[in-house]
Protein backbone atom coordinates (compact mmCIF):
# COMPACT_ATOMS: atom_id res chain seq x y z
CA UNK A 1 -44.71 67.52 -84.21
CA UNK A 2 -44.23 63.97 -83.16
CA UNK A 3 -45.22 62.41 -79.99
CA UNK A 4 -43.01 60.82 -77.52
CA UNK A 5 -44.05 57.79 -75.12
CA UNK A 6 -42.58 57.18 -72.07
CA UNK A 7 -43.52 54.87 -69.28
CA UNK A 8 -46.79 54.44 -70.97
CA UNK A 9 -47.69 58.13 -70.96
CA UNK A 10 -48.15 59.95 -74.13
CA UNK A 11 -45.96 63.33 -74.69
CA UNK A 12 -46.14 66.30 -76.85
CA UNK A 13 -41.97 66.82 -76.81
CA UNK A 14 -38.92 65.41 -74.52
CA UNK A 15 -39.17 68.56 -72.07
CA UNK A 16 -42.00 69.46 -71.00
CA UNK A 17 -42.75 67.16 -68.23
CA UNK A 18 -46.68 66.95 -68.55
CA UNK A 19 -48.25 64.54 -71.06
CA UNK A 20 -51.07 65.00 -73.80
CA UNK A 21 -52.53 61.73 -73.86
CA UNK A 22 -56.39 60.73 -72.94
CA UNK A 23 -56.08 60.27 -69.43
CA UNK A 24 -54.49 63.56 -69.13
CA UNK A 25 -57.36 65.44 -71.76
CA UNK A 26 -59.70 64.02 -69.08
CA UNK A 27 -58.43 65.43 -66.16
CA UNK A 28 -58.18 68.80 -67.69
CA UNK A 29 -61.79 69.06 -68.32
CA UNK A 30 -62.31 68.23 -64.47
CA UNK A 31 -60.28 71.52 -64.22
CA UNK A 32 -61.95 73.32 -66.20
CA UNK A 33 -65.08 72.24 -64.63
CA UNK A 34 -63.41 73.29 -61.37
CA UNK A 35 -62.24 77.14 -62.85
CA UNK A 36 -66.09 77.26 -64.20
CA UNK A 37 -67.59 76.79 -60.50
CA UNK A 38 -65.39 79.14 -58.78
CA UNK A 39 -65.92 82.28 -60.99
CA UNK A 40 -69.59 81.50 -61.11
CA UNK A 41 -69.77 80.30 -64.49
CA UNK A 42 -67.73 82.82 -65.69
CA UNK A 43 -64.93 82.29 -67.93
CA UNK A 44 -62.14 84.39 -67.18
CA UNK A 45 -62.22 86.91 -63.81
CA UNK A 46 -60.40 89.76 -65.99
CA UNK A 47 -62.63 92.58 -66.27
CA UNK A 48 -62.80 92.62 -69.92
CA UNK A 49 -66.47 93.13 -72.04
CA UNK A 50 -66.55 89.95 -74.22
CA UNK A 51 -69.62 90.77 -75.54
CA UNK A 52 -67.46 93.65 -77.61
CA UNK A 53 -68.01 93.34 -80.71
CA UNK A 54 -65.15 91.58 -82.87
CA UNK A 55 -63.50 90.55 -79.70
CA UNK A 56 -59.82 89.26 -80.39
CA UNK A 57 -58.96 86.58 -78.05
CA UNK A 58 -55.73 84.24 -77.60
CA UNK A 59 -56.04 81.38 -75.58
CA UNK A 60 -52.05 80.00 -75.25
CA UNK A 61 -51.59 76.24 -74.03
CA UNK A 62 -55.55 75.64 -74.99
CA UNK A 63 -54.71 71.74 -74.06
CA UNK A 64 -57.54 69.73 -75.36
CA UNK A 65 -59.36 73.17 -75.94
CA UNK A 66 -62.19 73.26 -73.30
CA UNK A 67 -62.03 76.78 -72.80
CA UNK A 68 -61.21 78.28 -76.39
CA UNK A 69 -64.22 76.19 -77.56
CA UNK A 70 -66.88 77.38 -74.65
CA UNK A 71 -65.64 81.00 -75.19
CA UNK A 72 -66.51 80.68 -78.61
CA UNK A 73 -70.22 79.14 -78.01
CA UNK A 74 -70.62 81.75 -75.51
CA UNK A 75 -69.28 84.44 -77.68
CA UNK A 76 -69.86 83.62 -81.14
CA UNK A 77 -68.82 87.64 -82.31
CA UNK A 78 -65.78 87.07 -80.75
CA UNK A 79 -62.68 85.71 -82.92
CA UNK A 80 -60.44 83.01 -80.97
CA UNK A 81 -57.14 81.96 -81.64
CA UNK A 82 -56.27 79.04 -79.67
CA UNK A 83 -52.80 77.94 -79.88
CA UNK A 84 -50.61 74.15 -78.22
CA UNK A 85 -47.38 72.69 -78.76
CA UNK A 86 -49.13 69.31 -80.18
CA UNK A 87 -52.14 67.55 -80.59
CA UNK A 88 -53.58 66.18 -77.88
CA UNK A 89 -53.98 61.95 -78.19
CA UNK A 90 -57.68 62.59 -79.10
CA UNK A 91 -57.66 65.80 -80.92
CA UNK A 92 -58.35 68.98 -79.78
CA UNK A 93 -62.08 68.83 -79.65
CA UNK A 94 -62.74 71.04 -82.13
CA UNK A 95 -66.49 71.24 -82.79
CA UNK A 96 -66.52 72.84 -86.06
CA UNK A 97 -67.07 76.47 -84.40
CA UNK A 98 -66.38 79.06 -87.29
CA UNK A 99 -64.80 81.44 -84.71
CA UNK A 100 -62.49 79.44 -83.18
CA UNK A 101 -59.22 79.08 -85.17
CA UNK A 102 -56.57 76.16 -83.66
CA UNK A 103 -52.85 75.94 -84.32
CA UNK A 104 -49.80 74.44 -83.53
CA UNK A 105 -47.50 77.03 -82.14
CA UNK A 106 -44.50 76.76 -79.88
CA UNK A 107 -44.80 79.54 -77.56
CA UNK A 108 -41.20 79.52 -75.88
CA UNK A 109 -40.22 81.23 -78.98
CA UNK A 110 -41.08 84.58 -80.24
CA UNK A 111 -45.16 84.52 -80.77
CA UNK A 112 -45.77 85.38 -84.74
CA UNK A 113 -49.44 85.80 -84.38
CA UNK A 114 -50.74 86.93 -87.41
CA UNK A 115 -54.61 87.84 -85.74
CA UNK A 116 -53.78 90.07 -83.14
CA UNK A 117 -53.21 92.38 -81.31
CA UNK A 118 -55.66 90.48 -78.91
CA UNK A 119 -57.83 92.24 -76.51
CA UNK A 120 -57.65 89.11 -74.14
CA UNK A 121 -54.59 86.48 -73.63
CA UNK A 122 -55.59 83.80 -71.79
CA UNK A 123 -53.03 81.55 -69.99
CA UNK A 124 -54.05 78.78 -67.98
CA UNK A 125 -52.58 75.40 -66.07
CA UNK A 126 -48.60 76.31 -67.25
CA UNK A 127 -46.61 75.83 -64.63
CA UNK A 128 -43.23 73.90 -65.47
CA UNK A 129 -44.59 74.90 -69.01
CA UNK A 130 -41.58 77.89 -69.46
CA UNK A 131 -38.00 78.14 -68.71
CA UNK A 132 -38.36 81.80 -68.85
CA UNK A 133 -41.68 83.25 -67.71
CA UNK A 134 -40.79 87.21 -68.11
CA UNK A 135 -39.99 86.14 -72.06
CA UNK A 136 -43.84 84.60 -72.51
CA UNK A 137 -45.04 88.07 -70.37
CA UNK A 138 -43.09 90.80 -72.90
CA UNK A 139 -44.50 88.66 -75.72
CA UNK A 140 -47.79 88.61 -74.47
CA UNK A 141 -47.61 92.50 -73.76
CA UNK A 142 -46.30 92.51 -77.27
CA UNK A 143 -48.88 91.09 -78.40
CA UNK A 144 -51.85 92.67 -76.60
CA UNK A 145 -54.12 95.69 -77.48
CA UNK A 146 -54.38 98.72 -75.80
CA UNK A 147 -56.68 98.59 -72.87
CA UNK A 148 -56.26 94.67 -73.26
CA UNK A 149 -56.03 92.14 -70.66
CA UNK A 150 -53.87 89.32 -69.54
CA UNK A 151 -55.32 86.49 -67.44
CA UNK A 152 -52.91 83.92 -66.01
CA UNK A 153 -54.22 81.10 -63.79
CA UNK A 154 -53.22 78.25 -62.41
CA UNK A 155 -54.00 75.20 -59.70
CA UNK A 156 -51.55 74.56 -57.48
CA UNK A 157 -52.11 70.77 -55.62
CA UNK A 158 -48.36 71.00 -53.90
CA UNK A 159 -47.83 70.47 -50.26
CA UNK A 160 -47.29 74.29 -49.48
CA UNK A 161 -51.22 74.35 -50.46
CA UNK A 162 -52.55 71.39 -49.50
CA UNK A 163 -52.66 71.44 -46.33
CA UNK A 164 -55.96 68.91 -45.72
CA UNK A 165 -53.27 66.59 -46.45
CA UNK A 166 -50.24 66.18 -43.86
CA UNK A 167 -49.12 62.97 -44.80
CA UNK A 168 -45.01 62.76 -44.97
CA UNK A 169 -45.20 60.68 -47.83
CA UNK A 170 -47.19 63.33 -50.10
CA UNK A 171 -44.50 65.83 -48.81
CA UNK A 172 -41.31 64.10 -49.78
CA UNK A 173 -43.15 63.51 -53.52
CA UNK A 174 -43.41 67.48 -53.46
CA UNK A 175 -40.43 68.40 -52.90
CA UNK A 176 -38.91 66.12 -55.19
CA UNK A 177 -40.51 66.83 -57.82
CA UNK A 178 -39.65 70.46 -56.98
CA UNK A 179 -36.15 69.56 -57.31
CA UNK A 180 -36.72 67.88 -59.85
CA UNK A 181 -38.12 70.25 -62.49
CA UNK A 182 -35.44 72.75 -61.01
CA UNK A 183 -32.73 70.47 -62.39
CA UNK A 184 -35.05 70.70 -65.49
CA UNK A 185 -34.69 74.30 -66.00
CA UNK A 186 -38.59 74.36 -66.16
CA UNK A 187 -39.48 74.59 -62.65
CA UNK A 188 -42.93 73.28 -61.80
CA UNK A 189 -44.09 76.50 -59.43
CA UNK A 190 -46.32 79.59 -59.07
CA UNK A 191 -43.81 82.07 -58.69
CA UNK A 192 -45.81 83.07 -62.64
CA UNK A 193 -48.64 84.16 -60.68
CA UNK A 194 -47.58 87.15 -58.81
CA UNK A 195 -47.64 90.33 -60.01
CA UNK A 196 -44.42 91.45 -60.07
CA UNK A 197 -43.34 89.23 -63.54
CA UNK A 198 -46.25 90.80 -65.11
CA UNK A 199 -45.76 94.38 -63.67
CA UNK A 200 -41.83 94.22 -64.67
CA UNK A 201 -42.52 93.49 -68.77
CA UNK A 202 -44.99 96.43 -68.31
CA UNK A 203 -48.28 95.65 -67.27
CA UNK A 204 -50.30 97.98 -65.14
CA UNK A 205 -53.06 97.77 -62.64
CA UNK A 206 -51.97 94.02 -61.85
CA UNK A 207 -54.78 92.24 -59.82
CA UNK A 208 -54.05 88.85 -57.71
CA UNK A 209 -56.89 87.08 -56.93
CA UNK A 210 -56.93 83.77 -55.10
CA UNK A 211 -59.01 81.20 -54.69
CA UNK A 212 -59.83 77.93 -52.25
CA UNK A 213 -61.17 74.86 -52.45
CA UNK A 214 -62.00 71.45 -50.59
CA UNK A 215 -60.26 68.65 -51.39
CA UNK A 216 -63.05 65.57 -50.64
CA UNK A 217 -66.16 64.85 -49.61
CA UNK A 218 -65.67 66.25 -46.39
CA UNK A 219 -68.10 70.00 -47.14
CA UNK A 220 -71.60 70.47 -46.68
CA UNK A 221 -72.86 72.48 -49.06
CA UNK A 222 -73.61 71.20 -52.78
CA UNK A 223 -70.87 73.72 -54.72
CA UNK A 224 -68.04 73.07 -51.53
CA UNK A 225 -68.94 68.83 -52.30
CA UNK A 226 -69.18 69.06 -56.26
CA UNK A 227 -65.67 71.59 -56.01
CA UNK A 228 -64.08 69.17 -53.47
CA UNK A 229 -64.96 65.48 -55.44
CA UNK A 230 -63.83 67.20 -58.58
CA UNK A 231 -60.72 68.58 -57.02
CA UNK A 232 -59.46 64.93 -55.47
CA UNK A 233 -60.54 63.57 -58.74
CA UNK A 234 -58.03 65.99 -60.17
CA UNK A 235 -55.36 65.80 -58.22
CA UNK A 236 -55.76 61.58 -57.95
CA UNK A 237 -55.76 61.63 -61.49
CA UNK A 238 -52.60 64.10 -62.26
CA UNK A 239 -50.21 61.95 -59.06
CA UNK A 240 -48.91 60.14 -62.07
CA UNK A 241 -48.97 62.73 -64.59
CA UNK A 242 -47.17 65.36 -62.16
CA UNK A 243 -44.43 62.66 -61.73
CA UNK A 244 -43.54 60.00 -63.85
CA UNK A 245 -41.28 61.90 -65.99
CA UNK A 246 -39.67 64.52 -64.09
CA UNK A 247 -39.26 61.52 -61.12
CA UNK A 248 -37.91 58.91 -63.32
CA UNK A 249 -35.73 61.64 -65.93
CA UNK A 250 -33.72 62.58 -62.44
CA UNK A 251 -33.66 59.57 -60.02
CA UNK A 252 -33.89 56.77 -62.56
């Protein structure tokens, strides 16, 4: 697959809206850094025994593969499949792990996963990733084994969540990049995170679990400080990543 640059940012295809160069790879290990303090150290919060032996796991969208690659050092029985669109601008990361198996795989169309079924499908940071989120669910009930789970997470910085920040300014660029990525047909929301997309392709006992964090330096306590620098590092970070190409493909 062959990158695209735009407005100095380095992309993985001309649709999807967020870009896979170095600045980018950073930021997502902040995230991941973030995900990793609020479950405790714990990689996914899906009830699932990873120390089973022969574990199948998918990770889909691994990005720069922070997570595929620590769930294999954790778990080195276990037999990961980690799967992107494209390369990120330095690589994937991959650190020679002989469980952990990466490939390029598109996975708006039909998922021919040769490993499976998977007794885990992990799917993290993919909003605006998916014109059609109850396509990616069947496939990854398709896809899963029985007893299996399905663990979809994501961050959302927009102004409906924010709300340490009340500035007009950071509300106008919400909403239009919401518009935005509507025009799109990928719209950049976590309407992918409720249970009834999951519970309609088939899924049962559908859990919801939310989570809060600071935004700052404002907390006292050491996890509420380290959560809330690495959060405004995160979201300071992805201003420009959010929206230079949705912004700029609609309003010029």
């Amino acid at each position: 697959m062959i990158a695209v640059l735009e407005n100095g940012r380095r992309y993985c295809n001309g649709t999807y809206f967020m870009p896979n160069d170095g600045p980018e790879q950073t930021r997502l290990n902040v995230i991941h850094q973030i995900y990793l303090i609020l479950l405790d150290g714990r990689l996914t919060a899906a009830p699932v025994a990873l120390d089973t032996p022969r574990m199948r796991i998918l990770d889909v969208g691994t990005g720069p593969g922070d997570w595929a690659i620590e769930m294999g050092t954790a778990y080195p029985d276990a037999a990961i499949t980690a799967s992107e669109i494209g390369v990120f601008e330095h690589g994937l990361g991959h650190v020679g792990l002989p469980n952990v198996y990466f490939q390029l795989d598109d996975a708006r169309d039909e998922w021919a996963y040769t490993d499976g079924p998977f007794d885990l499908i992990h799917l993290r940071g993919l909003a605006g990733a998916f014109p059609d989120w109850p396509f990616v669910c069947w496939q990854a009930f398709r896809h899963l084994a029985p007893g299996g789970y399905v663990g979809n997470a994501d961050t959302d910085f927009s102004a409906d969540a924010v709300t340490s920040i009340s500035a007009n300014s950071y509300l106008r660029l919400f909403s239009a990049l919401r518009s935005a990525t509507d025009s799109t047909g990928y719209p950049w929301d976590m309407s992918h995170l409720g249970s009834t997309v999951l519970s309609a392709e088939g899924f049962v006992d559908v859990d919801v679990y939310e989570y809060t964090f600071p935004l700052g330096l404002g907390p006292d306590t050491p996890r509420e400080r380290t959560l809330g620098k690495k959060a405004l590092v995160a979201l300071l970070e992805g201003l420009e990543a959010f929206s230079i190409r949705p912004l700029t493909a609609t309003y010029g």
